[in-house]
Protein backbone atom coordinates (compact mmCIF):
# COMPACT_ATOMS: atom_id res chain seq x y z
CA UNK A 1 136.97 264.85 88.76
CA UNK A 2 134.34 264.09 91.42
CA UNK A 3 132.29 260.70 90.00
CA UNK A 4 128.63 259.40 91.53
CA UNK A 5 129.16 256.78 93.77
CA UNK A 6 126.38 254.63 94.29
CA UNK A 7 126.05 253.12 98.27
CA UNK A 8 124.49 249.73 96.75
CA UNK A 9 124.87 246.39 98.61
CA UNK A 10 127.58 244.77 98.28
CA UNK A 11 127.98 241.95 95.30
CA UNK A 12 129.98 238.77 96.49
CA UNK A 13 133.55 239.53 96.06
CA UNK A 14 134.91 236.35 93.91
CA UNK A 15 138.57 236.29 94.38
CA UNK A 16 141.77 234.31 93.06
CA UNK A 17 140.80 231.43 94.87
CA UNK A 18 137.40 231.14 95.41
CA UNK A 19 136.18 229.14 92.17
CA UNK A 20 133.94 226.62 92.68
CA UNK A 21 132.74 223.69 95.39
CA UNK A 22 129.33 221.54 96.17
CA UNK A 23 128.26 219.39 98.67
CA UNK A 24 125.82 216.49 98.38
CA UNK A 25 124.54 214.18 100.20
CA UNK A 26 127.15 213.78 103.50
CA UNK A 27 125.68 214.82 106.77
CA UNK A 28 127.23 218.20 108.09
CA UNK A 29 127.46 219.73 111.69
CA UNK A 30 127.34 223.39 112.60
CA UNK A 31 130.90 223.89 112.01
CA UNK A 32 130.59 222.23 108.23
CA UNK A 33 132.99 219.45 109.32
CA UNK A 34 131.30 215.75 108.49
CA UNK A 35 130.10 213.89 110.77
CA UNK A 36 131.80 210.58 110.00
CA UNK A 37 135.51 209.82 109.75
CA UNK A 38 136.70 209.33 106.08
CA UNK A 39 138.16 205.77 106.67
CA UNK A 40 136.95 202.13 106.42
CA UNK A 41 133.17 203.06 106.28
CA UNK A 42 130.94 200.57 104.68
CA UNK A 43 126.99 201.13 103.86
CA UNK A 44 124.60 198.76 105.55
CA UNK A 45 124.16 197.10 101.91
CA UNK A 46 128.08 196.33 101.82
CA UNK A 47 128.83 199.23 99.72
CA UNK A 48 132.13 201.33 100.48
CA UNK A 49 131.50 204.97 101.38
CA UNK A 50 133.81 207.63 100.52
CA UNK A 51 133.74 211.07 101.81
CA UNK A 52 134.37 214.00 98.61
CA UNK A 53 135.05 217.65 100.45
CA UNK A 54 134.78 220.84 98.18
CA UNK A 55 133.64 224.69 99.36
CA UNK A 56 131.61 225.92 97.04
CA UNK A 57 127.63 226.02 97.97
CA UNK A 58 126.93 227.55 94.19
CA UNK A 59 128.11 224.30 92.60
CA UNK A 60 125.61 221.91 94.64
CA UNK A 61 123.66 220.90 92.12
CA UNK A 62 126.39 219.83 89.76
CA UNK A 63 128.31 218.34 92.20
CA UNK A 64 125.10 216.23 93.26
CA UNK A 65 124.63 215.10 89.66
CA UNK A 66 128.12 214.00 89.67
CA UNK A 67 127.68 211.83 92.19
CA UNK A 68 124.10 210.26 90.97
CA UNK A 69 125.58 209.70 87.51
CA UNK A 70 129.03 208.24 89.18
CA UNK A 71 126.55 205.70 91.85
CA UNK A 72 124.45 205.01 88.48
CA UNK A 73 127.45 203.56 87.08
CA UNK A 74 128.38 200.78 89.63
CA UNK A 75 127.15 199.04 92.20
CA UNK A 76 130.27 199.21 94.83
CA UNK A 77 130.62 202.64 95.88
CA UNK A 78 128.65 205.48 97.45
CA UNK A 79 130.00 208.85 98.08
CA UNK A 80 129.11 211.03 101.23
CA UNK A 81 129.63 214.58 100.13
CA UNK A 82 130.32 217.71 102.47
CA UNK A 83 130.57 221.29 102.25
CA UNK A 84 133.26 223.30 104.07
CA UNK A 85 132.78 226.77 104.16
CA UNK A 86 136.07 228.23 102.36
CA UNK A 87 137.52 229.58 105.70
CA UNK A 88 137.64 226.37 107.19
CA UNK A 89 138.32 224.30 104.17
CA UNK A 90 142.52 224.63 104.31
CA UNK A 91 142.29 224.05 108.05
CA UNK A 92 140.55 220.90 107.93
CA UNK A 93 142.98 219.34 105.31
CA UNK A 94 145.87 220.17 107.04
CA UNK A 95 144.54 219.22 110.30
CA UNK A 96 143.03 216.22 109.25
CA UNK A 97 144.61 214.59 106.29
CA UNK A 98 147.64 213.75 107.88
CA UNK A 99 146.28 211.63 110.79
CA UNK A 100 143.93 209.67 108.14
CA UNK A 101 140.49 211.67 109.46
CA UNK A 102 140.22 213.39 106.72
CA UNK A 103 138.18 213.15 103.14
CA UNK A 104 139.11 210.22 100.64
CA UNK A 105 138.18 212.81 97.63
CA UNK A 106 138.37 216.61 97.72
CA UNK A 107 138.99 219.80 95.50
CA UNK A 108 142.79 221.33 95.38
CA UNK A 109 143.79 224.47 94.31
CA UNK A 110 146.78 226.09 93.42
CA UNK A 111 148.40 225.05 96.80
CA UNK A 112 149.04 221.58 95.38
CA UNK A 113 152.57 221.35 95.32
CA UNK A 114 152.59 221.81 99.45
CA UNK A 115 150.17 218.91 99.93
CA UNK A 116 152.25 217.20 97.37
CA UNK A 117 155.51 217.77 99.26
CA UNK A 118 154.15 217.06 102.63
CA UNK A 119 153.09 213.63 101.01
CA UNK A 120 149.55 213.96 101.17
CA UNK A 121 148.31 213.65 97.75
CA UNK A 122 147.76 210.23 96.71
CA UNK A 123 150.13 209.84 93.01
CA UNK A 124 147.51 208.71 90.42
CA UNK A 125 149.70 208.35 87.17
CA UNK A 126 149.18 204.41 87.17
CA UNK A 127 145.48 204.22 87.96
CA UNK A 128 144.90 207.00 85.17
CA UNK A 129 146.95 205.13 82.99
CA UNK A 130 145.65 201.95 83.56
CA UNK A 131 142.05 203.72 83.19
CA UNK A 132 142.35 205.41 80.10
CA UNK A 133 142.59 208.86 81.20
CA UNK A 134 143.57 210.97 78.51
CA UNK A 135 145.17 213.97 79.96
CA UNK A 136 145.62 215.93 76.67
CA UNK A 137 142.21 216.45 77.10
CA UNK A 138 142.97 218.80 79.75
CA UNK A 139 144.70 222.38 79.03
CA UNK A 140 148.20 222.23 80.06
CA UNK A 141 148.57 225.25 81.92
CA UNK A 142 146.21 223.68 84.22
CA UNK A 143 147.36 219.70 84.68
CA UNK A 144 150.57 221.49 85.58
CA UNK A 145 149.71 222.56 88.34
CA UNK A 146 149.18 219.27 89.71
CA UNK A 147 152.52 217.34 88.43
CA UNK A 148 155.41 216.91 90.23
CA UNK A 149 158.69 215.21 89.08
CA UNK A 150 156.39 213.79 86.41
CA UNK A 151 153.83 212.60 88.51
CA UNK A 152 149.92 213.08 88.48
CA UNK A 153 148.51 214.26 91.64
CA UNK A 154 144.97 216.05 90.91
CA UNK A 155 142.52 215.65 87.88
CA UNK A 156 141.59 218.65 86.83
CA UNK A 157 137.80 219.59 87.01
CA UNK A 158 137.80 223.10 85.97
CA UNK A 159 139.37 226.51 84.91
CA UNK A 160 139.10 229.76 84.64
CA UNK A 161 139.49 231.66 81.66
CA UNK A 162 140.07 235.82 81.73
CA UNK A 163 138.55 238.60 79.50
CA UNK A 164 137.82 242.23 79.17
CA UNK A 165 133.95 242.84 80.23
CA UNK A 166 132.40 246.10 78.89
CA UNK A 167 128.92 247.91 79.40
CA UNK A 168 127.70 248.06 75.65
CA UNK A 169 125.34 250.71 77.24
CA UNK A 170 127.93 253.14 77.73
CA UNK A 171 130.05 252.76 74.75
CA UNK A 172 126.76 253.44 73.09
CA UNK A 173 126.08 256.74 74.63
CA UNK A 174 129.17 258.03 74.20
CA UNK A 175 129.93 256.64 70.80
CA UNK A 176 133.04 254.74 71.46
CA UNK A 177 133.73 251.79 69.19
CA UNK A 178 133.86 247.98 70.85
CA UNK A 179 136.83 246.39 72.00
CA UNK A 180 138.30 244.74 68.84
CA UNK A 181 140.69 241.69 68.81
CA UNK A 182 144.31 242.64 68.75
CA UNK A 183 143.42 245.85 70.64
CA UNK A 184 146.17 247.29 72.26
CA UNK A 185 147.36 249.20 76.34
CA UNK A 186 147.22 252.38 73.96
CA UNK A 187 143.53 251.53 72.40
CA UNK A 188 142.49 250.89 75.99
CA UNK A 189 143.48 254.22 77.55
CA UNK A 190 142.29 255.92 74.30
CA UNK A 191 138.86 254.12 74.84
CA UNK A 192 138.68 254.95 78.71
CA UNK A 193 139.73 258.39 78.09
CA UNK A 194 136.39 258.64 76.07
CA UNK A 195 134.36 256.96 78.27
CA UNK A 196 134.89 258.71 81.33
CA UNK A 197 132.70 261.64 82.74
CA UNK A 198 130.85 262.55 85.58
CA UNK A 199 129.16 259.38 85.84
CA UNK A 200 131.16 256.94 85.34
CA UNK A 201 134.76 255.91 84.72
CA UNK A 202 136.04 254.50 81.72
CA UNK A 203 138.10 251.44 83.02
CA UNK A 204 138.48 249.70 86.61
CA UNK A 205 141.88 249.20 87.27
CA UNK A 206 141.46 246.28 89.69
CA UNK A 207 144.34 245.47 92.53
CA UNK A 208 143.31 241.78 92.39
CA UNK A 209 146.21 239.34 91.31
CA UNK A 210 144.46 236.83 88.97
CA UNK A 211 141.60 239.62 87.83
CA UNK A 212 143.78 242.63 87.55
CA UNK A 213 147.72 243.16 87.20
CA UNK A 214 148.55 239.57 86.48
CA UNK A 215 147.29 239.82 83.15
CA UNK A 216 149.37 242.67 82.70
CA UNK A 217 152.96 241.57 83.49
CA UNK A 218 151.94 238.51 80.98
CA UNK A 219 150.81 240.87 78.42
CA UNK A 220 153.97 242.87 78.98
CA UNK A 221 156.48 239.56 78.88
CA UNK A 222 157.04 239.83 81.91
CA UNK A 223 156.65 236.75 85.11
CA UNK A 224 156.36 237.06 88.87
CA UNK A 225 158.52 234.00 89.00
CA UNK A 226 161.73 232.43 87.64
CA UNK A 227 162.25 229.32 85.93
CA UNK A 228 162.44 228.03 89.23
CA UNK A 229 159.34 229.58 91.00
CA UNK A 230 162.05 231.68 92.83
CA UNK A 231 160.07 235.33 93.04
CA UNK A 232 161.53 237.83 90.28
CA UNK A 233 158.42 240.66 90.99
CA UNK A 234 161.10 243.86 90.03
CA UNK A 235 161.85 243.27 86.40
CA UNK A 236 161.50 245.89 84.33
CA UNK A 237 158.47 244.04 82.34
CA UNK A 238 156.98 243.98 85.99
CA UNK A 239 157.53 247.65 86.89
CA UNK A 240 156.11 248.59 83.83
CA UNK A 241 152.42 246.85 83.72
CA UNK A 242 151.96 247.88 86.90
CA UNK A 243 152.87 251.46 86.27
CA UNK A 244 150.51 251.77 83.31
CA UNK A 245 148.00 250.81 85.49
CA UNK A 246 148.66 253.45 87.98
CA UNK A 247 148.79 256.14 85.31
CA UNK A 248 145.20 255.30 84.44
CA UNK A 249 143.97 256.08 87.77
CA UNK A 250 146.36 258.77 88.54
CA UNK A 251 147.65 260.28 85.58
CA UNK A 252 144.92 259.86 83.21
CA UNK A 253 142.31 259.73 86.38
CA UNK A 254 140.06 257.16 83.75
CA UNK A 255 140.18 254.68 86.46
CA UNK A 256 139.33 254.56 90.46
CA UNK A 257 141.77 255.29 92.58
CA UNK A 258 142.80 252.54 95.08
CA UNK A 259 141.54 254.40 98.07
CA UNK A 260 138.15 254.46 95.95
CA UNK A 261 138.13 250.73 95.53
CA UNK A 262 138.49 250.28 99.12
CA UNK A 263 135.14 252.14 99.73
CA UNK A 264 133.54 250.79 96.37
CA UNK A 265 134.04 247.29 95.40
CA UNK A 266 135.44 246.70 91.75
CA UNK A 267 132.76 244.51 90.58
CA UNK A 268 129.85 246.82 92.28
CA UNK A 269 131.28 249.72 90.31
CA UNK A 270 130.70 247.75 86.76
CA UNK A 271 127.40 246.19 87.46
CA UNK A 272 125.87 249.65 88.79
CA UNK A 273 127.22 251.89 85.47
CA UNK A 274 130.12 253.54 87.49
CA UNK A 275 133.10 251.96 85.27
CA UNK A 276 132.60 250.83 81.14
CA UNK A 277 135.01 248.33 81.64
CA UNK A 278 137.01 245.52 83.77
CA UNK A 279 138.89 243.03 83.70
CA UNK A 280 137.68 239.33 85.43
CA UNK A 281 137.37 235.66 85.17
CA UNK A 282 134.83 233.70 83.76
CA UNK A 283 133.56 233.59 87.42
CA UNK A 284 132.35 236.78 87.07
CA UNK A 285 130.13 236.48 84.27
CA UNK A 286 126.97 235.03 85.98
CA UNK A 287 126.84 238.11 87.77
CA UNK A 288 127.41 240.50 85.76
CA UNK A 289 124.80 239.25 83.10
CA UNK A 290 122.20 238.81 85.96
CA UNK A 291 123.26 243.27 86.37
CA UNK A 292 123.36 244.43 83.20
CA UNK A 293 121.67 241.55 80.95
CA UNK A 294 123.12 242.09 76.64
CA UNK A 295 124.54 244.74 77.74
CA UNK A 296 127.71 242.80 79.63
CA UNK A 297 129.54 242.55 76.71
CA UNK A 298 133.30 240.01 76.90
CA UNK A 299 136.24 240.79 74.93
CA UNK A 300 139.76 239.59 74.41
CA UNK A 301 142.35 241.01 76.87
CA UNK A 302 145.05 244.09 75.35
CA UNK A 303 147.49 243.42 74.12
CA UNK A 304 151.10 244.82 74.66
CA UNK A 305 154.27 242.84 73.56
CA UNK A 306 152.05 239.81 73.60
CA UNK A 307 148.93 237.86 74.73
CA UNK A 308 148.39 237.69 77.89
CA UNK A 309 146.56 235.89 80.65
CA UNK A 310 146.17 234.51 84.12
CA UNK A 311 144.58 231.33 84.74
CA UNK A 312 143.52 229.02 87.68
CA UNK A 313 141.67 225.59 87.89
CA UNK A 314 140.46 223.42 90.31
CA UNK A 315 141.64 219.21 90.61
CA UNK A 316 139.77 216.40 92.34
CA UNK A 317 142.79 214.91 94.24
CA UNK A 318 143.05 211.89 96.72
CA UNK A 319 144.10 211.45 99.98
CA UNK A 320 147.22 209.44 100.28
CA UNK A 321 146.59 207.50 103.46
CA UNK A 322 142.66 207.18 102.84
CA UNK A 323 141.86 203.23 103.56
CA UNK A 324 139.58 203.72 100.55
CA UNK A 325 141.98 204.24 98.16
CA UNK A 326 140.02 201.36 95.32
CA UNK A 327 136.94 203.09 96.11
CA UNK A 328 137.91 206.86 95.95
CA UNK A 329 140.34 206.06 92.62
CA UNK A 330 137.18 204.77 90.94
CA UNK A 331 135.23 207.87 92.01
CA UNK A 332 138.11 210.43 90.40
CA UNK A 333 138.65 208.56 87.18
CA UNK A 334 134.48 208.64 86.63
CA UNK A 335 135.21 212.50 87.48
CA UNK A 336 137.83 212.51 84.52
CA UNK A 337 135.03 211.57 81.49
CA UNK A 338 133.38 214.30 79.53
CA UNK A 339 130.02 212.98 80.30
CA UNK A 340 131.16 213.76 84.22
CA UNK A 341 132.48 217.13 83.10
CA UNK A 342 129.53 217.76 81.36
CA UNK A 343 127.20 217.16 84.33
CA UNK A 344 128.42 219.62 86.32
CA UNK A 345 129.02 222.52 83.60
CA UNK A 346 127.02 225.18 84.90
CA UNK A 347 128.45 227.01 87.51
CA UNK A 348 132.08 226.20 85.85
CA UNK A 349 133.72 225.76 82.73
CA UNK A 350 134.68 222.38 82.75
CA UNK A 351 138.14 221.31 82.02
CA UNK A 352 137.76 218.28 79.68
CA UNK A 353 138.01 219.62 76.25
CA UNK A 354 134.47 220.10 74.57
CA UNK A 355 132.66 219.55 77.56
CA UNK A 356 132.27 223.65 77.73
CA UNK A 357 130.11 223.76 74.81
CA UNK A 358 127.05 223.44 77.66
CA UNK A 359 128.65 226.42 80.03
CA UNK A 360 128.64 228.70 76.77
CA UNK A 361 124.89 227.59 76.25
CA UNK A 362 124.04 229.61 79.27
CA UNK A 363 125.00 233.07 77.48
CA UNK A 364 123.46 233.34 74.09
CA UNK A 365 124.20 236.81 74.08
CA UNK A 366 128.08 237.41 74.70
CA UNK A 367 131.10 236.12 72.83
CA UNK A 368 131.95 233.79 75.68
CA UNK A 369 134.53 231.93 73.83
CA UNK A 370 136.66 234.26 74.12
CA UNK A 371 137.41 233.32 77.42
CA UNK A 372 137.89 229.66 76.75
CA UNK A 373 140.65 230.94 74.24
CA UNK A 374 142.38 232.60 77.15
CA UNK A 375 143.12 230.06 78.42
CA UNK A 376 145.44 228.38 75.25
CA UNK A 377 147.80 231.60 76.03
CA UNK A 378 147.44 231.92 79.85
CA UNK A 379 150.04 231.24 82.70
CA UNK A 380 149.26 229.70 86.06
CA UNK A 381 148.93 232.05 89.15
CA UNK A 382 152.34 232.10 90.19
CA UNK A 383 153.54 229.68 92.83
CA UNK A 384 156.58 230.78 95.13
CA UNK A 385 158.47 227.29 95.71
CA UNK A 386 158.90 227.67 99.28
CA UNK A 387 156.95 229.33 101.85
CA UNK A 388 153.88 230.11 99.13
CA UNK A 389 151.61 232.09 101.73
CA UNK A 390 153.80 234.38 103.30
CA UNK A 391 155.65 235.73 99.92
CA UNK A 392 152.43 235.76 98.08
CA UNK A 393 151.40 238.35 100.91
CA UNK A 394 154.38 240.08 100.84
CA UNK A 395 153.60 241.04 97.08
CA UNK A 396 149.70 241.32 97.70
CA UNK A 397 150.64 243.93 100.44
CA UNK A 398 153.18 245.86 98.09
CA UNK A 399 150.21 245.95 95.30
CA UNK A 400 147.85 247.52 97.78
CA UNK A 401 150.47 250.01 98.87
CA UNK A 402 151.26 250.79 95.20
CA UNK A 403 147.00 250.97 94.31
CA UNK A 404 146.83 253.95 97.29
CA UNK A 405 149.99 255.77 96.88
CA UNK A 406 149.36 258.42 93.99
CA UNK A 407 153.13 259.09 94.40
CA UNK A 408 154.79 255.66 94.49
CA UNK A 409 158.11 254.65 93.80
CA UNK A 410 156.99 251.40 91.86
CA UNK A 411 160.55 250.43 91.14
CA UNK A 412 161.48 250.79 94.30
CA UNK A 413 158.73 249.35 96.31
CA UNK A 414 159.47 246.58 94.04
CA UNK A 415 163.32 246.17 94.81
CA UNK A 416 162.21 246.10 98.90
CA UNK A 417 159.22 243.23 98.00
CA UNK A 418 161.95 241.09 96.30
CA UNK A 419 164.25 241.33 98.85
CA UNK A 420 161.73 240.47 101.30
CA UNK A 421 160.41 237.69 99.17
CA UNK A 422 163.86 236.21 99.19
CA UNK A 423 164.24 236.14 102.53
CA UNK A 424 161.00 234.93 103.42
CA UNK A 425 161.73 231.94 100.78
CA UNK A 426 164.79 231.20 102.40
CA UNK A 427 164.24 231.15 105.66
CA UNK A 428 164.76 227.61 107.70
């Protein structure tokens, strides 16, 4: 079936990764990097400066009223904030924090526990302690991500929680009933079935890990890693979410292919009528409300042998050999409050526990707690203990082959990416 494909610009692509980050009021060269050295810098009014690093040029302004409402507080410490662009922002760390030039505060991602082995991340259990940071407050599938050997290494600041989106236009025109809670992999290929036509396709199955087939293998019981975080990607519960998801674009032909999505961007597809459905992160939602207004609908996830979800959040961490450790401890525990949280609410959903109640402000018209519930179910992105990187993109390269391949041998592309995996873990 030949569908309309609409040559539109490009949308951003928002990816695993790429959550959240803000700059304030640090001076930045050409390349992004700060101009000053992160160590031992005092204001002319005897004030210690600390340097705060994060990526992400949509969360300025809450990132700047973080800071005013932190330098409102107390009269000791001023914070220099930069922004480095997310292709230079891993580079930077690792070239930086180990010789002490580097940022006394900055945002951590999922790559935490190799900062935290390399002995970069500053332990804060006792200063959160001693502060009355209450970590409950924080869902657990995110502080986990930043403990080690029951350690505290990152606060969190933010997470991301995963629905079903739908165009409430086309279930309307062709009279298919909403997404209900408790709907199944069966009621979703019975809905996309319906809503596909010459126009547009029913469902997106998306190649991404944390937007697309993640969700699955949870849904289907299955993991991508062991108790361990040893890889364990050829289960059967692993072969089979990803096989359901290659009958819908092959099989069932409700969804576009992967060579489609190569040429058409997932997220393009939904916003411009070409797909009734997809699966994303709360990251999504600002622009796919600014597309399609009421009629971006959110609903909860299918379900197969269980609920199912993939989440991710962001941590202010500190730099262990920063000479303002005082100084930047005092910034990160102000970070921790709710008021903090609160303040910077609106390009995130903030991880202190009510302080979302402002993000869902911002859309009136869609059920967006359902993806702060995701989150009470979800699993973290999956970490490979050793060697993170290169296995990840052993996998990612396996999905991509699988998403083209109309004929592929899931099970035993699967087999090959383990072994690889293993080997790639193991290596000296």
């Amino acid at each position: 079936m030949k569908k309309k494909m609409v040559n539109a610009v490009a949308l951003m692509m928002l990816g695993i990764l790429a959550v959240s980050g803000c700059g304030g009021s640090g001076n930045t060269t050409e390349d992004g990097s700060n101009e000053k050295t992160a160590n031992s810098e005092e204001s002319s009014d005897g004030k210690t400066v600390i340097n705060f690093y994060y990526w992400d040029e949509g969360q300025k302004e809450g990132m700047d009223d973080l800071i005013a409402l932190f330098e409102e507080s107390q009269d000791e410490v001023v914070v220099e904030s930069t922004i480095v662009p997310w292709g230079e922002y891993w580079t930077k760390l690792q070239t930086a924090l180990p010789t002490g030039t580097g940022p006394d505060v900055f945002w951590m991602n999922m790559d935490a526990p190799t900062y935290i082995d390399a002995g970069l991340l500053l332990d804060l259990t006792d200063a959160l302690e001693s502060a009355g940071v209450d970590m409950s407050k924080y869902p657990e599938a995110v502080t986990e991500m930043y403990e080690s050997d029951g350690k505290i290494y990152g606060v969190p600041k933010d997470y991301d929680g995963m629905a079903l989106y739908y165009n409430k236009a086309i279930f309307d025109e062709m009279e298919v009933e909403y997404p209900q809670a408790g709907w199944t992999w069966d009621d979703l290929l019975e809905k996309a079935q319906a809503l596909t036509n010459d126009s547009h396709y029913g469902f997106v199955a998306r190649s991404d890990g944390n937007s697309g087939y993640q969700n699955f293998v949870y849904q289907n019981g299955g993991s991508l890693t062991d108790e361990n975080d040893m890889p364990q990607v050829n289960t059967k519960e692993v072969a089979e979410a990803l096989q359901f998801e290659h009958d819908l674009m092959y099989k069932y032909k409700v969804s576009p292919t992967g060579a489609e999505l190569l040429e058409f961007a997932a997220d393009d597809m939904f916003v411009a009528g070409q797909a009734a459905m997809i699966t994303s992160g709360s990251w999504s939602i600002q622009t796919y409300v600014d597309a399609l207004g009421a009629d971006c609908q959110v609903a909860e996830l299918p379900v197969k042998v269980t609920q199912g979800a993939t989440t991710h959040g962001l941590a202010y961490c500190v730099a262990a050999n920063s000479s303002n450790k005082e100084a930047a401890l005092k910034f990160v525990e102000f970070a921790a409050s709710k008021e903090a949280q609160e303040a910077t609410a609106k390009a995130a959903i903030p991880a202190y526990e009510g302080a979302a109640d402002i993000w869902k402000e911002l859309y009136p018209d869609q059920d967006v707690q359902i993806l702060l519930d995701s989150v009470e179910y979800a699993s973290p992105n999956p970490y490979y203990a050793n060697n993170n990187s290169e296995v990840a993109q052993i996998f990612t390269d396996t999905i991509s082959a699988i998403w083209t391949d109309e004929n592929a041998d899931i099970q035993s592309m699967l087999d090959d990416a383990q072994e690889k995996m293993m080997e790639t873990v193991n290596k000296e």
